[in-house]
C-alpha atoms as a PDB file:
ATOM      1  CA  UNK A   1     148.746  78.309 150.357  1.00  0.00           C
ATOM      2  CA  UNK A   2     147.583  81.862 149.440  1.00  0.00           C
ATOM      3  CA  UNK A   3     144.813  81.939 152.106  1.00  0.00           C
ATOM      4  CA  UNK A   4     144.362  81.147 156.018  1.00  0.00           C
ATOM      5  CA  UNK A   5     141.007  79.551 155.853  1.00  0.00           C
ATOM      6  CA  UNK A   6     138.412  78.493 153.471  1.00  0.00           C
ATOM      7  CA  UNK A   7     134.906  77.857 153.516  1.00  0.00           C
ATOM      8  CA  UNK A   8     133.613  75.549 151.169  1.00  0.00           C
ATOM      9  CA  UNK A   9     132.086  78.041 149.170  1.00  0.00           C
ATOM     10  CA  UNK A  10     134.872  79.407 148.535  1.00  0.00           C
ATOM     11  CA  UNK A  11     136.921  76.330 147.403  1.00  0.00           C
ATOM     12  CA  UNK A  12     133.962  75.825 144.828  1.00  0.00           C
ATOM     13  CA  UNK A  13     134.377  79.702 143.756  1.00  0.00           C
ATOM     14  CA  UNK A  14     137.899  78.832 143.401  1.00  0.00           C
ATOM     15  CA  UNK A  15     137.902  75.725 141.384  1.00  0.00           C
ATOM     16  CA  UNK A  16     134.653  76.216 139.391  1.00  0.00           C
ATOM     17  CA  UNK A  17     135.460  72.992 136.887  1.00  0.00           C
ATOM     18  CA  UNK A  18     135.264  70.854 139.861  1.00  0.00           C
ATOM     19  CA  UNK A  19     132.478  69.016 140.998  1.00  0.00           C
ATOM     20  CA  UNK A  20     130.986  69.789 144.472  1.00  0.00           C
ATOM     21  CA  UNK A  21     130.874  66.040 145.491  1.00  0.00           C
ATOM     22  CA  UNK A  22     134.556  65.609 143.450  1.00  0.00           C
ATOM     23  CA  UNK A  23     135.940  68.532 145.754  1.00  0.00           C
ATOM     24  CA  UNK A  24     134.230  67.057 149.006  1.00  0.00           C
ATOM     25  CA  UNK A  25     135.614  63.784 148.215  1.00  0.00           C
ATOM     26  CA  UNK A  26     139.257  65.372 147.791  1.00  0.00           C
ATOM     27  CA  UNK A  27     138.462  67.676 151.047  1.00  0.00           C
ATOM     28  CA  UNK A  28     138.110  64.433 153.000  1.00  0.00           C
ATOM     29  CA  UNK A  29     140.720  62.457 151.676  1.00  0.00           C
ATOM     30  CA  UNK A  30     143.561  65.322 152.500  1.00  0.00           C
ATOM     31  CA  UNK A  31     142.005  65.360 156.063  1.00  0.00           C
ATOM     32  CA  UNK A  32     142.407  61.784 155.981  1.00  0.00           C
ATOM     33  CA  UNK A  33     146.161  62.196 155.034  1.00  0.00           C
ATOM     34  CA  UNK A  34     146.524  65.332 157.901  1.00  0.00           C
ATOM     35  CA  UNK A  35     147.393  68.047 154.676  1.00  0.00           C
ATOM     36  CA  UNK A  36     144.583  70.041 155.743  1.00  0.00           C
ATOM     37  CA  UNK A  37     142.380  70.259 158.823  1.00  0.00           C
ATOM     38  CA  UNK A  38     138.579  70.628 159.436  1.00  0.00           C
ATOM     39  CA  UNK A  39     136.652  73.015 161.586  1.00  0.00           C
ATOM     40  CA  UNK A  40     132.899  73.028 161.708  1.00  0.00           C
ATOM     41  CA  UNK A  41     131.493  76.468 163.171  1.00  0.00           C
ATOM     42  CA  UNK A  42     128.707  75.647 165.128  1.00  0.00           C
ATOM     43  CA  UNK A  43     126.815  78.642 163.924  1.00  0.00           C
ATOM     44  CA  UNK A  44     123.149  78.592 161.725  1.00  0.00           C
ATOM     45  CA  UNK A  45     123.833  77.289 159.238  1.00  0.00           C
ATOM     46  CA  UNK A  46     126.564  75.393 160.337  1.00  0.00           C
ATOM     47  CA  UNK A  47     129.692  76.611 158.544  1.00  0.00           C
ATOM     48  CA  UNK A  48     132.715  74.669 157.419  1.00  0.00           C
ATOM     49  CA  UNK A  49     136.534  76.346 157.334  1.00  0.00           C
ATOM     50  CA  UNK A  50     139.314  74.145 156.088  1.00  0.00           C
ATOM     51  CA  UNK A  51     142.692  75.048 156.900  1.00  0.00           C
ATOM     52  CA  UNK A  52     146.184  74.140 156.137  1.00  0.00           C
ATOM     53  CA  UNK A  53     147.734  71.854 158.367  1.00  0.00           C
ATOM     54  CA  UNK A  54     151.343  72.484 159.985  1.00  0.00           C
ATOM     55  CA  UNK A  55     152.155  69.017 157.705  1.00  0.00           C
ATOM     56  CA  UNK A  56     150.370  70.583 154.901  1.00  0.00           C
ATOM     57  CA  UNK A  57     152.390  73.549 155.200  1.00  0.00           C
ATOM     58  CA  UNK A  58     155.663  71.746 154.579  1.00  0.00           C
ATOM     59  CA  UNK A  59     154.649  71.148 150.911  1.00  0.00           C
ATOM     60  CA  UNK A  60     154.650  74.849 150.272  1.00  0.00           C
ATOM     61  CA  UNK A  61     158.228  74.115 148.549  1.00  0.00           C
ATOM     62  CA  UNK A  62     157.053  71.061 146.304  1.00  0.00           C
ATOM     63  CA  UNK A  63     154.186  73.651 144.772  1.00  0.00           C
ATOM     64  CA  UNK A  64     156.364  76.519 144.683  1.00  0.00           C
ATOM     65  CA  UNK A  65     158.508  74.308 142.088  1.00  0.00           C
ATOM     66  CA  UNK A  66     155.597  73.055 140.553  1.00  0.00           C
ATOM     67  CA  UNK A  67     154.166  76.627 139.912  1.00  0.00           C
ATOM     68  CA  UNK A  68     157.628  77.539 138.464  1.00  0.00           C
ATOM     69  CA  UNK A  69     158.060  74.333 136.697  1.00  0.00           C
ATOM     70  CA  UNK A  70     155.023  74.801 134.795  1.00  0.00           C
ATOM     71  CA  UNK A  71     155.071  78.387 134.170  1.00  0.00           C
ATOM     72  CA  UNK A  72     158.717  77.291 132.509  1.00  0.00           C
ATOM     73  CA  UNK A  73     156.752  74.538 130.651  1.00  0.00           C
ATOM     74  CA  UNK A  74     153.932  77.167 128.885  1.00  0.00           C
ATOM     75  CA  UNK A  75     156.685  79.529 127.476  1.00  0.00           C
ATOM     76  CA  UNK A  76     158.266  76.516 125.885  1.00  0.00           C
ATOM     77  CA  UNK A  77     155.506  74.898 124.755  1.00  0.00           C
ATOM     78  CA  UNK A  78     153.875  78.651 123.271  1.00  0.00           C
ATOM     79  CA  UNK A  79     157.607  78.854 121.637  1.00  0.00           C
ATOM     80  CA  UNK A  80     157.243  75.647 120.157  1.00  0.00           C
ATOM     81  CA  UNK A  81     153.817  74.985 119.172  1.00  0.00           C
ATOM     82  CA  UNK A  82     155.171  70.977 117.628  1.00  0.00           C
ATOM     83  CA  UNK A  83     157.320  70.835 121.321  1.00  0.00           C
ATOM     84  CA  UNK A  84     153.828  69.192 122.978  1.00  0.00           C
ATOM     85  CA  UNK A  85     150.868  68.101 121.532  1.00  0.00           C
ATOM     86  CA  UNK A  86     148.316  67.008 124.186  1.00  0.00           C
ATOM     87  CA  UNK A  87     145.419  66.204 121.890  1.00  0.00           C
END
């Protein structure tokens, strides 16, 4: 949400703990479901932005209460170290 476009590198930057062919398979499956959208630079090399679609965009709220949600969620669980144990 934070950023226009991303290059693949990038997304793997961002989300080190994820596989390369876990993220690629989760790339395709959001352009699948129009959430983001695909441009392929024909440049050399070839370079690959992914964007946000206009439907994508619309979830902006849903995350937004997610963030907050779980923000919410840490300071309760640090409070209460017996509140959640997720071992």
């Amino acid at each position: 949400m934070q950023h226009s476009d991303l290059h693949f590198g990038d997304l793997t930057r961002i989300l080190p703990d994820c596989s390369r062919r876990m993220l690629a398979l989760q790339l395709e499956e959001l352009i699948a479901d129009h959430v983001i959208t695909k441009t392929v630079i024909s440049l050399r090399p070839l370079k690959t932005e992914y964007q946000l679609s206009e439907f994508g965009q619309t979830l902006s709220p849903v995350i937004d209460a997610m963030a907050t949600w779980g923000t919410y969620y840490n300071q309760v669980a640090q409070q209460d170290v017996g509140y959640c144990n997720l071992q």
